[in-house]
C-alpha atoms as a PDB file:
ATOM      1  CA  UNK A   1       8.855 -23.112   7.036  1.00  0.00           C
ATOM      2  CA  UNK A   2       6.594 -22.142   9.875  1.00  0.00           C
ATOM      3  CA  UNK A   3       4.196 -19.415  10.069  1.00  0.00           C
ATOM      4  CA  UNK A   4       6.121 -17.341  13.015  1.00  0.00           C
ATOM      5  CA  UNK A   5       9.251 -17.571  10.736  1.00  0.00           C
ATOM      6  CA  UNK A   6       7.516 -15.871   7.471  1.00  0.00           C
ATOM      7  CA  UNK A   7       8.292 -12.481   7.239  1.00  0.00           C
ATOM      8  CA  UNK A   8       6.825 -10.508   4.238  1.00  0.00           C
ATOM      9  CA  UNK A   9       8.159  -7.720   1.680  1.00  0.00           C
ATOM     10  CA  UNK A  10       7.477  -5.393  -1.078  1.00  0.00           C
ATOM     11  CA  UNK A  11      10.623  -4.746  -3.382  1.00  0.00           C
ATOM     12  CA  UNK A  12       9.631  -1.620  -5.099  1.00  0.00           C
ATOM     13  CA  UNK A  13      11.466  -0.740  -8.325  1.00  0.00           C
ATOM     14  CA  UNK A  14      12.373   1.339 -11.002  1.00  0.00           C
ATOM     15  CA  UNK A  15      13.554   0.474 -14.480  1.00  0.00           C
ATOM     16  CA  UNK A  16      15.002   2.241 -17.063  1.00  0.00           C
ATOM     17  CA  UNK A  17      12.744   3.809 -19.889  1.00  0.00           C
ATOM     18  CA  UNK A  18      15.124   3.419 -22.367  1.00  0.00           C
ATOM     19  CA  UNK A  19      14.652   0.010 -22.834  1.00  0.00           C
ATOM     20  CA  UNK A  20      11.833  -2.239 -25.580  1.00  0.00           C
ATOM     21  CA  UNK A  21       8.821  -3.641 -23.737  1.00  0.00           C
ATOM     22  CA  UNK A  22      10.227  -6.960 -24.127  1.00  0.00           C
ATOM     23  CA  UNK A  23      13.473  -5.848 -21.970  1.00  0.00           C
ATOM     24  CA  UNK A  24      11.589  -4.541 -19.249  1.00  0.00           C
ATOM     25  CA  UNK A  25       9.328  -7.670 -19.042  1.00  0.00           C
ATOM     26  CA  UNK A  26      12.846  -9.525 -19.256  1.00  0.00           C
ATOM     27  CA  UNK A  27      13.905  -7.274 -16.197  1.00  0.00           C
ATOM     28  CA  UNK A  28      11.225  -8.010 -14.092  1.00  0.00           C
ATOM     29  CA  UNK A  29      11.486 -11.609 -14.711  1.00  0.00           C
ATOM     30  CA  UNK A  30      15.091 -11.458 -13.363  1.00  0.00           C
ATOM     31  CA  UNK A  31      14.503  -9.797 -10.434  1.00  0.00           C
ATOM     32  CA  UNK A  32      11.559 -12.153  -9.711  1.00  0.00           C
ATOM     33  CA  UNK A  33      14.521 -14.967  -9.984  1.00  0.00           C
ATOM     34  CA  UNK A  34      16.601 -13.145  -7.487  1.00  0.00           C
ATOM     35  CA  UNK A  35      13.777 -13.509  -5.025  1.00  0.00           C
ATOM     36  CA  UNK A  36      12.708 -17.329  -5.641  1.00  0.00           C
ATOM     37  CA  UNK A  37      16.796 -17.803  -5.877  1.00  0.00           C
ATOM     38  CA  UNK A  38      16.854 -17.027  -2.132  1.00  0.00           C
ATOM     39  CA  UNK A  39      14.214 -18.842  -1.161  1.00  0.00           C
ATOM     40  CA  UNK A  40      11.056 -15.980  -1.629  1.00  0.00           C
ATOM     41  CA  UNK A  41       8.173 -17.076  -2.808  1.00  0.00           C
ATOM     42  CA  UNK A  42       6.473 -13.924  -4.727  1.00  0.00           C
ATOM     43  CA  UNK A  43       2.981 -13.914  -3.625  1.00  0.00           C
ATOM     44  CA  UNK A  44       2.043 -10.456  -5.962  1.00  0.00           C
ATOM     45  CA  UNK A  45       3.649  -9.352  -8.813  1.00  0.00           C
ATOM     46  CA  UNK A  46       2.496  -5.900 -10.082  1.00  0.00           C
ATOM     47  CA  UNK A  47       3.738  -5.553 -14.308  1.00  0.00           C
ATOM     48  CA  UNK A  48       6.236  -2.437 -14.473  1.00  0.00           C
ATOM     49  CA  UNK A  49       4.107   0.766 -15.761  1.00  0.00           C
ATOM     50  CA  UNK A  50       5.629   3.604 -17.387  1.00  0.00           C
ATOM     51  CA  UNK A  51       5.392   6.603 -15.410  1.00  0.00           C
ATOM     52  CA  UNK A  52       6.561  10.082 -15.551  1.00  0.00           C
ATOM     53  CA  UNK A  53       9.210  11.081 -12.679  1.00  0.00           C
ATOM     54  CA  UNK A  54       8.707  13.632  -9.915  1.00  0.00           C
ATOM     55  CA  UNK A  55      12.103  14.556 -10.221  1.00  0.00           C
ATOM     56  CA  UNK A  56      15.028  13.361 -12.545  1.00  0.00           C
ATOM     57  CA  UNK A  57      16.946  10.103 -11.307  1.00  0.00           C
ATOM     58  CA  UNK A  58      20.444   8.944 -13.039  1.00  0.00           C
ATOM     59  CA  UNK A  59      19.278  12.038 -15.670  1.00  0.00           C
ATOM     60  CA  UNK A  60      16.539  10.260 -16.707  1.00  0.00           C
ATOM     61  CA  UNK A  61      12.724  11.582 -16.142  1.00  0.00           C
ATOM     62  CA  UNK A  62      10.601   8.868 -16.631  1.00  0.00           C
ATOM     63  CA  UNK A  63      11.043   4.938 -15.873  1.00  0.00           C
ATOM     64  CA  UNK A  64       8.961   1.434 -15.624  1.00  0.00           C
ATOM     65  CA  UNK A  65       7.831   1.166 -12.393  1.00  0.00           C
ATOM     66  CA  UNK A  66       6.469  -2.137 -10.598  1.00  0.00           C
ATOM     67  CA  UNK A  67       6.786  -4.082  -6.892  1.00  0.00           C
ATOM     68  CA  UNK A  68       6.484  -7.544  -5.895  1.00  0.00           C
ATOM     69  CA  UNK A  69       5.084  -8.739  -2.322  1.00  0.00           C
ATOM     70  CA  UNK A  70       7.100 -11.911  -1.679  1.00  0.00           C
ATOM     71  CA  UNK A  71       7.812 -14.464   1.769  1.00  0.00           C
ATOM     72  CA  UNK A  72      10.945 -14.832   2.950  1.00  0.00           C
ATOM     73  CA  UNK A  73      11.495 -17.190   5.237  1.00  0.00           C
ATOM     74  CA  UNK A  74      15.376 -15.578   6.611  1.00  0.00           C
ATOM     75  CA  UNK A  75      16.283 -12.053   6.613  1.00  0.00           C
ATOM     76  CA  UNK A  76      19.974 -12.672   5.679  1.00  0.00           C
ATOM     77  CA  UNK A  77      18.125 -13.273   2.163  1.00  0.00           C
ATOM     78  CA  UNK A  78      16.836  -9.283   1.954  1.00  0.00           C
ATOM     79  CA  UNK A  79      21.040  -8.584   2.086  1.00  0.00           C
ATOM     80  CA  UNK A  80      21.418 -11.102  -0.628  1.00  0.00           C
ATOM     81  CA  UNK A  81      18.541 -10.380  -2.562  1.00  0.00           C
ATOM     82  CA  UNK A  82      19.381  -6.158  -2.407  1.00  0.00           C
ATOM     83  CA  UNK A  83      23.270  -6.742  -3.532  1.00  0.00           C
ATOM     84  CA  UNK A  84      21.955  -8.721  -6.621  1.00  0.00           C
ATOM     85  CA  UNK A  85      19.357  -5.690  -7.409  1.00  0.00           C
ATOM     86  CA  UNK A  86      21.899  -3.025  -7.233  1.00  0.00           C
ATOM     87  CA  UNK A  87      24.267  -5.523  -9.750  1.00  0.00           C
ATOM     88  CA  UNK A  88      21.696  -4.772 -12.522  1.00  0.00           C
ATOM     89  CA  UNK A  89      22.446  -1.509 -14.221  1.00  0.00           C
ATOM     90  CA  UNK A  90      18.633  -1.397 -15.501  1.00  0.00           C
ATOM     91  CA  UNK A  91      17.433  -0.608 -12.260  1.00  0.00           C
ATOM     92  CA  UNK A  92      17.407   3.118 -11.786  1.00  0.00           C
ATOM     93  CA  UNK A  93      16.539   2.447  -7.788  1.00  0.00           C
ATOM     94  CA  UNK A  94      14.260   0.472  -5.586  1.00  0.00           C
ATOM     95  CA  UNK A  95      13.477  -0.188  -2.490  1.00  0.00           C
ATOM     96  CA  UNK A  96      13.115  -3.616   0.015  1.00  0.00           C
ATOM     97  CA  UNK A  97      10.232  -2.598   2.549  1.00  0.00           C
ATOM     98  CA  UNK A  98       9.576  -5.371   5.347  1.00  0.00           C
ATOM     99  CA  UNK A  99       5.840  -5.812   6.440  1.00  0.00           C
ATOM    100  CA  UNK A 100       5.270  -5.987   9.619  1.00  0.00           C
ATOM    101  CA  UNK A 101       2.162  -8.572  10.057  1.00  0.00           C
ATOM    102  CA  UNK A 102      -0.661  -7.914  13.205  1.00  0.00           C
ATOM    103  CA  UNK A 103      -1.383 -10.314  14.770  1.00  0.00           C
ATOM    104  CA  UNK A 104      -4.893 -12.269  14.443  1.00  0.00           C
ATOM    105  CA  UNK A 105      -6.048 -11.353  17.681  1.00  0.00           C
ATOM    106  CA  UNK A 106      -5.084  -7.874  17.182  1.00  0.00           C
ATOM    107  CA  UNK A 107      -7.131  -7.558  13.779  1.00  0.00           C
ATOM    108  CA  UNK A 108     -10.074  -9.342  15.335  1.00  0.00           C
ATOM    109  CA  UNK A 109     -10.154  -6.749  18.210  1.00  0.00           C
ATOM    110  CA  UNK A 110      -9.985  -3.929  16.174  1.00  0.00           C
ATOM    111  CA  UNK A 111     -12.864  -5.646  14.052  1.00  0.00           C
ATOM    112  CA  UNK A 112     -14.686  -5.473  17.522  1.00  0.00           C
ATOM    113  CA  UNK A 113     -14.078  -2.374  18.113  1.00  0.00           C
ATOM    114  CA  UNK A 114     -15.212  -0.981  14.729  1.00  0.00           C
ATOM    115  CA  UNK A 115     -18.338  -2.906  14.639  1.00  0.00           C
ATOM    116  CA  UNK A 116     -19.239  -1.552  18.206  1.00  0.00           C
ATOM    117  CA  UNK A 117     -18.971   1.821  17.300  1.00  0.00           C
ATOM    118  CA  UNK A 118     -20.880   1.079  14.577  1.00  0.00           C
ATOM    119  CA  UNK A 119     -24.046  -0.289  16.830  1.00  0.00           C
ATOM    120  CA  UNK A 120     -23.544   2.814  18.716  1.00  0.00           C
ATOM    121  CA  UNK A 121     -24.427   4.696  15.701  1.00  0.00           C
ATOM    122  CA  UNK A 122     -26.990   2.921  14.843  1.00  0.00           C
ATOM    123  CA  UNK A 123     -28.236   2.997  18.022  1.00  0.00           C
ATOM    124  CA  UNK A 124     -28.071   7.023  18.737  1.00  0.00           C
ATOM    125  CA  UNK A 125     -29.477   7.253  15.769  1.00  0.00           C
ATOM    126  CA  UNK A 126     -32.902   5.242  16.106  1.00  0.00           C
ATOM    127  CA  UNK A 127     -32.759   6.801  20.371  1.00  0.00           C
ATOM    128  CA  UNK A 128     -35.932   9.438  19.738  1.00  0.00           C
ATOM    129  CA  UNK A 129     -35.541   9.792  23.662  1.00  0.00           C
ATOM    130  CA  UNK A 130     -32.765  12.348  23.821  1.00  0.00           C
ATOM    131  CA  UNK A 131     -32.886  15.406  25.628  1.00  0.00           C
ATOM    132  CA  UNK A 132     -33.065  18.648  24.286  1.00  0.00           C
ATOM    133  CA  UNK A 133     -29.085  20.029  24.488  1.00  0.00           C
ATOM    134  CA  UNK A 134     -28.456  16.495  22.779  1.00  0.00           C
ATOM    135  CA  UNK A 135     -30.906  17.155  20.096  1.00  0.00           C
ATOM    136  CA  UNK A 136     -29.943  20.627  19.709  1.00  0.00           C
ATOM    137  CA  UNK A 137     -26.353  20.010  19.412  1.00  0.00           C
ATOM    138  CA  UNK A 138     -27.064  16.874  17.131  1.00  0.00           C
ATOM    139  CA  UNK A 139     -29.296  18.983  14.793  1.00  0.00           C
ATOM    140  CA  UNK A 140     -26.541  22.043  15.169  1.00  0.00           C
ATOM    141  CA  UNK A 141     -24.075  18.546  13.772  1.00  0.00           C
ATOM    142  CA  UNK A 142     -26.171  17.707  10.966  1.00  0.00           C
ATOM    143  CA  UNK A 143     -26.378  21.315   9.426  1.00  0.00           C
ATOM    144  CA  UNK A 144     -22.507  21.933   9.456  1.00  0.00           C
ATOM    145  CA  UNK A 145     -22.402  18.293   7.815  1.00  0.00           C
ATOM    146  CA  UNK A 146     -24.504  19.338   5.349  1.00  0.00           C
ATOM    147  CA  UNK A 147     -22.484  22.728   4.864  1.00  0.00           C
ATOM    148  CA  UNK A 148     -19.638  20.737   4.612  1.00  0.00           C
ATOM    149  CA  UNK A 149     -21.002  18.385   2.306  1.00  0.00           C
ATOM    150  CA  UNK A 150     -21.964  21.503  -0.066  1.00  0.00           C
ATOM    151  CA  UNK A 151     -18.735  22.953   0.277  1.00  0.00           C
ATOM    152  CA  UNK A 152     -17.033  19.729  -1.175  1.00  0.00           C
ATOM    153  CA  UNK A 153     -19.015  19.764  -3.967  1.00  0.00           C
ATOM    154  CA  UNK A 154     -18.598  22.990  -5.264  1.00  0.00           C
ATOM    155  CA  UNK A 155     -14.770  22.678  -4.411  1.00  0.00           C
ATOM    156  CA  UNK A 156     -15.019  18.670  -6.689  1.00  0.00           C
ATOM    157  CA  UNK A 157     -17.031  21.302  -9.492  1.00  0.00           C
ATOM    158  CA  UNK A 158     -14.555  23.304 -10.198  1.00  0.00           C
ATOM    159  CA  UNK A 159     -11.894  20.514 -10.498  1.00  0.00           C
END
């Protein structure tokens, strides 16, 4: 299995709450065999949690909830893999997402990029030569930052 022919995804889920701890555990544990069964190989497994529901699904208002980021190496697999999920009457619904992976040289120019800016900053900062508009307009910046900065505070008070 090459590198160019990985593809990764998160299969998001949602178990019933009716169920003993030991159940739901057991329920994860099968749908991490319907991944490895087609050839994924789970490279994060988050536990299921139970959560509260936004809004009622199959009547029911609360449910486990977990995801696992796995490798697949075919996308005929996903097909596979989603008509063995819906098979198991436990799961309330989930959801197959498919990463879509930037390339290194993509990452490392927008690492560039960011760490440029960041000199410039820097820079502009430490620059005691600027003219007056410039200074005027950076001071005129700093005092609605600092307004701002007030305003969130109060506003994080009260919560």
């Amino acid at each position: 299995m090459s590198d160019t022919d990985k593809q990764n995804y998160e299969l998001a889920f949602h178990i019933t709450a009716n169920l003993e701890d030991a159940d739901v555990q057991k329920n994860r544990q099968d749908l991490e065999k319907i991944i490895t069964s087609h050839g994924g190989v789970v490279s994060f497994a988050k536990d299921p949690d139970k959560i509260r529901l936004a809004y009622p699904v199959k009547h029911e208002t609360s449910s486990y909830f977990g995801y696992f980021n796995f490798i697949l190496e075919t996308p005929e697999s996903v097909d596979q893999i989603r008509d063995e999920v819906k098979m198991n009457n436990n799961i309330l619904r989930f959801l197959i997402l498919k990463h879509e992976s930037r390339p290194k040289a993509e990452k490392e120019d927008m690492i560039r990029r960011m760490a440029q800016a960041e000199r410039r900053k820097q820079r502009a900062a430490k620059d005691p030569e600027k003219t007056a508009g410039q200074k005027a307009e950076t001071k005129m910046g700093k005092e609605d930052e600092k307004a701002l900065d007030s305003k969130l505070e109060e506003i994080l008070e009260k919560i």
